[in-house]
Protein backbone atom coordinates (compact mmCIF):
# COMPACT_ATOMS: atom_id res chain seq x y z
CA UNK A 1 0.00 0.00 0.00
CA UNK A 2 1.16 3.33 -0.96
CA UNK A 3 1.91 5.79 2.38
CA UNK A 4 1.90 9.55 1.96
CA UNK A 5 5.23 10.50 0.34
CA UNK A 6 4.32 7.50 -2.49
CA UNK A 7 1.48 9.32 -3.23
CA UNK A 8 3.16 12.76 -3.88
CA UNK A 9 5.72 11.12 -5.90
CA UNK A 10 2.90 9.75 -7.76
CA UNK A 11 2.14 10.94 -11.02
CA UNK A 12 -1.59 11.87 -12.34
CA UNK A 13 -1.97 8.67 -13.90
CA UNK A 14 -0.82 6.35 -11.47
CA UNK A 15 -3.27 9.02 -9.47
CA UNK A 16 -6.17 8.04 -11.23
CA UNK A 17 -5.75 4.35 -11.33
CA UNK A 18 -5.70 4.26 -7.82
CA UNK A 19 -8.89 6.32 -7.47
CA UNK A 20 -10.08 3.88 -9.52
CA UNK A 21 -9.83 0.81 -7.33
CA UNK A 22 -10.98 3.32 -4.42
CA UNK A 23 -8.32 4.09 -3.30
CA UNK A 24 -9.52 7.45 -1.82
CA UNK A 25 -6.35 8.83 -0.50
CA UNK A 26 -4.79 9.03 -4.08
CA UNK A 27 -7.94 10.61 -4.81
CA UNK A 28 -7.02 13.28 -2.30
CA UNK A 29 -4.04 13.40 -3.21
CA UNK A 30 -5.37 14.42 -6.90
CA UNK A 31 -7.61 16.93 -5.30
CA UNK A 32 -4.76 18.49 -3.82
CA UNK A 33 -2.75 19.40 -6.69
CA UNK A 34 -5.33 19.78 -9.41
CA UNK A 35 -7.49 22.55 -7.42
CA UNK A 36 -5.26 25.60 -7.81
CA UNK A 37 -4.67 25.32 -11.27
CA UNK A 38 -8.74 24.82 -11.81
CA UNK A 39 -9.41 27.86 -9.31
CA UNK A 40 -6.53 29.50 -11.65
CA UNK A 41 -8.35 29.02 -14.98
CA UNK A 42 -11.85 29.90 -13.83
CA UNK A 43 -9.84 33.23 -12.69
CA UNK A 44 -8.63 33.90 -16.20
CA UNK A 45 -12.44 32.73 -17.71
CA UNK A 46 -14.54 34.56 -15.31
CA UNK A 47 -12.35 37.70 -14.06
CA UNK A 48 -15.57 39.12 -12.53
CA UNK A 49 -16.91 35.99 -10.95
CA UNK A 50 -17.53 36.53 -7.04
CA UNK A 51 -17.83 32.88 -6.44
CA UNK A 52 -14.87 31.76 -8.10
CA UNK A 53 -13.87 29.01 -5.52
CA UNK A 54 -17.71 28.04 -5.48
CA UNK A 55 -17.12 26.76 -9.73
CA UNK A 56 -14.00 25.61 -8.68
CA UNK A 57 -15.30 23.49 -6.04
CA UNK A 58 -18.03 21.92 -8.02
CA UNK A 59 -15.77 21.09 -10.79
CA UNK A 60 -13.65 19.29 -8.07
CA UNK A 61 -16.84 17.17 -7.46
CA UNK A 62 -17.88 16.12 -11.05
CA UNK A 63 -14.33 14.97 -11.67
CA UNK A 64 -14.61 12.64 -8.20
CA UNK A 65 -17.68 12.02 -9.25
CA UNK A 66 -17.04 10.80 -12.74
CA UNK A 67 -13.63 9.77 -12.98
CA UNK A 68 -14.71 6.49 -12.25
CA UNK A 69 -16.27 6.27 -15.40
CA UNK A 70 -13.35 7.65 -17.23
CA UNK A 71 -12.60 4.55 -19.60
CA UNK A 72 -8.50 5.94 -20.43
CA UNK A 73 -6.54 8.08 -17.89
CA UNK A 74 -4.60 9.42 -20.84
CA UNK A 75 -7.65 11.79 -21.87
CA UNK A 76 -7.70 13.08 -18.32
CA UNK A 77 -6.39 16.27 -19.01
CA UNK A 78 -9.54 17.11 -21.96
CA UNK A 79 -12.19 15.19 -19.76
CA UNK A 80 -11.25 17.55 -16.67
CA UNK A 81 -11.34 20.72 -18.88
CA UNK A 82 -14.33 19.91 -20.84
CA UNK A 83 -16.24 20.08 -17.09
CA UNK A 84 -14.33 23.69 -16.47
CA UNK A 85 -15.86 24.42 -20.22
CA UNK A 86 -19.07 23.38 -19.15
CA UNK A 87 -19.12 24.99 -15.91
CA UNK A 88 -17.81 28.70 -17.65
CA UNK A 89 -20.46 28.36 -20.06
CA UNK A 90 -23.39 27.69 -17.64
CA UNK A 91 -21.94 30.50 -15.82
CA UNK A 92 -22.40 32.51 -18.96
CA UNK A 93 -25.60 31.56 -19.55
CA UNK A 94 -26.57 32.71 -16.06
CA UNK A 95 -25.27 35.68 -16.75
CA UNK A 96 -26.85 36.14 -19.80
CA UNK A 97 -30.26 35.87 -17.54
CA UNK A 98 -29.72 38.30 -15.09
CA UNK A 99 -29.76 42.29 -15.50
CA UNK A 100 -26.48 43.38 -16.39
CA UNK A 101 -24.03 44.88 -13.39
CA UNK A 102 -21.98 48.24 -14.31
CA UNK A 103 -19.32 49.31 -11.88
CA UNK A 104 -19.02 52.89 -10.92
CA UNK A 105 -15.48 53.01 -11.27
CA UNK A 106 -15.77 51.73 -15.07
CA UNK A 107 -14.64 54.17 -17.60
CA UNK A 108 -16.20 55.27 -21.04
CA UNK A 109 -14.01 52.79 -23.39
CA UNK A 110 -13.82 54.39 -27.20
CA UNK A 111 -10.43 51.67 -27.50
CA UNK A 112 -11.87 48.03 -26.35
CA UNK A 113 -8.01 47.57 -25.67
CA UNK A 114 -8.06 50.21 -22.54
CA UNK A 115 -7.12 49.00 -19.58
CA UNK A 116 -9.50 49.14 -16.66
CA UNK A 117 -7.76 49.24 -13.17
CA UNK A 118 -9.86 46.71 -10.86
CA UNK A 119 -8.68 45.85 -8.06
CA UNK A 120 -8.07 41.71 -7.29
CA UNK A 121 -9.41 39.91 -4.22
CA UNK A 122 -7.11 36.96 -5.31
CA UNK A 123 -3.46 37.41 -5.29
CA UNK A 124 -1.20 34.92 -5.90
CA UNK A 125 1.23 34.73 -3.23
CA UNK A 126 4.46 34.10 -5.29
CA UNK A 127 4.03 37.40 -7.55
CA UNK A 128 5.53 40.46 -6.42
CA UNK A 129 5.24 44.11 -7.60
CA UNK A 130 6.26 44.53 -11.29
CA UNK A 131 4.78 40.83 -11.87
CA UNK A 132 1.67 41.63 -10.10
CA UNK A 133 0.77 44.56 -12.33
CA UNK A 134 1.84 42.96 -15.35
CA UNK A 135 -0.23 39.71 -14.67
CA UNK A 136 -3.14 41.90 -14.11
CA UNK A 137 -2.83 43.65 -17.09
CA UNK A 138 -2.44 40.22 -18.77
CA UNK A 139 -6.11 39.23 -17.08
CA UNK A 140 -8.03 42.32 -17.45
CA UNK A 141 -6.61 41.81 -21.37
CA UNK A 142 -7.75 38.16 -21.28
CA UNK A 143 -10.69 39.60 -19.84
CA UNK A 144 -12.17 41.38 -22.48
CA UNK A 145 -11.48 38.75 -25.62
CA UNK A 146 -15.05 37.35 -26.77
CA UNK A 147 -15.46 34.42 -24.93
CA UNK A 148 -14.69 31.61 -27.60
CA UNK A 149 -11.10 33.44 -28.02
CA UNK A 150 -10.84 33.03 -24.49
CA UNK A 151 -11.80 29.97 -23.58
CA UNK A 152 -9.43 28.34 -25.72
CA UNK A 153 -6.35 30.67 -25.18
CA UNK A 154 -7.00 30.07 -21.43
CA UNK A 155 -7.13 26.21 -21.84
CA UNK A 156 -4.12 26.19 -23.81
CA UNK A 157 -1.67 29.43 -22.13
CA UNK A 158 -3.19 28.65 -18.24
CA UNK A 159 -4.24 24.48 -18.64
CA UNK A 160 -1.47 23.72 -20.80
CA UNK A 161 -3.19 21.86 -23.13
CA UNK A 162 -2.78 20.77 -26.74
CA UNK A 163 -4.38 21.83 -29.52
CA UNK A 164 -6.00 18.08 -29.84
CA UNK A 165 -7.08 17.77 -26.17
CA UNK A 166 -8.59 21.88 -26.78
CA UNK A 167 -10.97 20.25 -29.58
CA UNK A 168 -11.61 17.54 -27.15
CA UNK A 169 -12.70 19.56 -24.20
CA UNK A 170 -14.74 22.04 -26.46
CA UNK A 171 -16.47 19.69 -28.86
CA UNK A 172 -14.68 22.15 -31.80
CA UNK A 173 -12.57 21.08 -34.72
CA UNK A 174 -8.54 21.64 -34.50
CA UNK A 175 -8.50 23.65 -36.92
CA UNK A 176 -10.83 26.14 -35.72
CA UNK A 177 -8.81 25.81 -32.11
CA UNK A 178 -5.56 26.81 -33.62
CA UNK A 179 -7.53 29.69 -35.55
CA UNK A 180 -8.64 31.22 -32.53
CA UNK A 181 -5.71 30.93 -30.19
CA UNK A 182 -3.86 32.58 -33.14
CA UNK A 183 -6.42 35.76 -33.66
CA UNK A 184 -6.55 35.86 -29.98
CA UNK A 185 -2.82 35.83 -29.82
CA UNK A 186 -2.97 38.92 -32.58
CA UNK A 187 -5.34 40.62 -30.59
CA UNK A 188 -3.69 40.06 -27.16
CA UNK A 189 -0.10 41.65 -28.77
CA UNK A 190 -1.70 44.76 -30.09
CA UNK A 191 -3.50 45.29 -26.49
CA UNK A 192 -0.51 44.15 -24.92
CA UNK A 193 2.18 46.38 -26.88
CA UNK A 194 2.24 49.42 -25.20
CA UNK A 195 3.10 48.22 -22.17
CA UNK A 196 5.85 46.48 -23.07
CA UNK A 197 7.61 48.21 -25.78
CA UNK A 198 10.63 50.00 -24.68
CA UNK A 199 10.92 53.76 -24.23
C-alpha cells in the first residue's frame, strides 16, 4: 500500500488508477494538486466571478464524481477541462439571464483595448510588484477577448493543453482551435504592446 510520500511522488496517472480501485487517499491526493490550477483558470475565464472558488469546487466534485467512469486516464487532461468548459459556459448563460451589473469606477471605453484598473481579491502569493501589475494587465486583457477566443487561449496558455485535447474539451474542430488561439494571440499583442515596448 502506498503511504503519503508515495502518493506525492505519484504521477496523475498512477493518481487516477488508484482512485479507480478506491483508493480514496490518491484521490485526495489528486484533489490536492489539481485545485489551484482549476481555481486559476476559472480566474482567467470569469475575471468578474464573485464565487470563483464556489465553480472551482463543483468542478472538483464532477471529476470525483465521474472519474470512475473515465474509460482511459490518458484523456484526463480534456475530460477535466471539458467540465471547467461546461461549468464557464453555464456561468455565462446565467449571466446572460440576469440584469447586467456596471461598476461605478468603469470608464467610457472608445479603444476596447483600454485597460481598466480593478482591483483583485485573489493574489497569488508568489508574484511580487512589477509581476503583479503585469499579470493583471495580462487578465483584465484576457478579460475582455469574446469568450470563444478566451476559452481556448485560457485552456491552452493557463491548462497547458494541446491543440487536440482543446478540440476535445470544447467539442470544436482543431483547426478552428488553432484559428482562434492565433487571432486571440494577434489581438492580445496589439492590447498588450504598449506596455511592453521599450521607451
Amino acid at each position: 500500500m502506498f503511504n503519503i510520500k508515495n502518493y506525492k511522488k505519484s504521477d496523475i496517472r498512477e493518481l487516477i488508477i488508484l482512485t479507480q480501485n478506491n483508493d480514496y487517499k490518491a484521490l485526495e491526493e489528486l484533489v490536492k494538486r489539481l485545485q489551484d490550477k482549476i481555481y486559476l483558470t476559472f480566474y482567467y475565464l470569469c475575471p468578474d466571478c464573485d464565487d470563483l472558488s464556489d465553480l472551482t469546487q463543483e468542478a472538483l466534485m464532477r471529476m470525483c464524481k465521474g472519474i470512475f467512469k473515465l474509460k482511459n486516464p490518458k484523456h484526463f487532461k480534456s475530460w477535466l477541462n471539458r467540465i471547467v468548459s461546461n461549468l464557464f459556459y453555464d456561468k455565462l448563460r446565467k449571466q446572460k439571464k440576469s440584469p447586467a451589473c456596471i461598476s461605478t469606477d468603469e470608464k467610457s471605453e472608445e479603444n476596447s483595448c483600454d485597460i481598466l484598473q480593478i482591483s483583485d481579491p485573489c493574489p497569488c502569493p508568489d508574484e511580487k510588484t512589477l509581476n503583479d501589475e503585469v499579470a493583471q494587465i495580462i487578465k483584465d486583457n484576457i478579460s475582455k477577448l469574446p469568450e470563444h477566443f478566451r476559452l481556448v487561449t485560457v485552456l491552452r496558455e493557463i491548462g497547458g493543453l494541446s491543440y487536440n485535447e482543446i478540440a476535445k474539451a470544447t467539442g470544436i474542430e482543431v483547426g478552428t482551435v488553432k484559428s482562434r488561439i492565433n487571432r486571440a494571440r494577434n489581438k492580445l499583442k496589439l492590447c498588450l504592446a504598449p506596455y511592453f515596448t521599450n521607451n
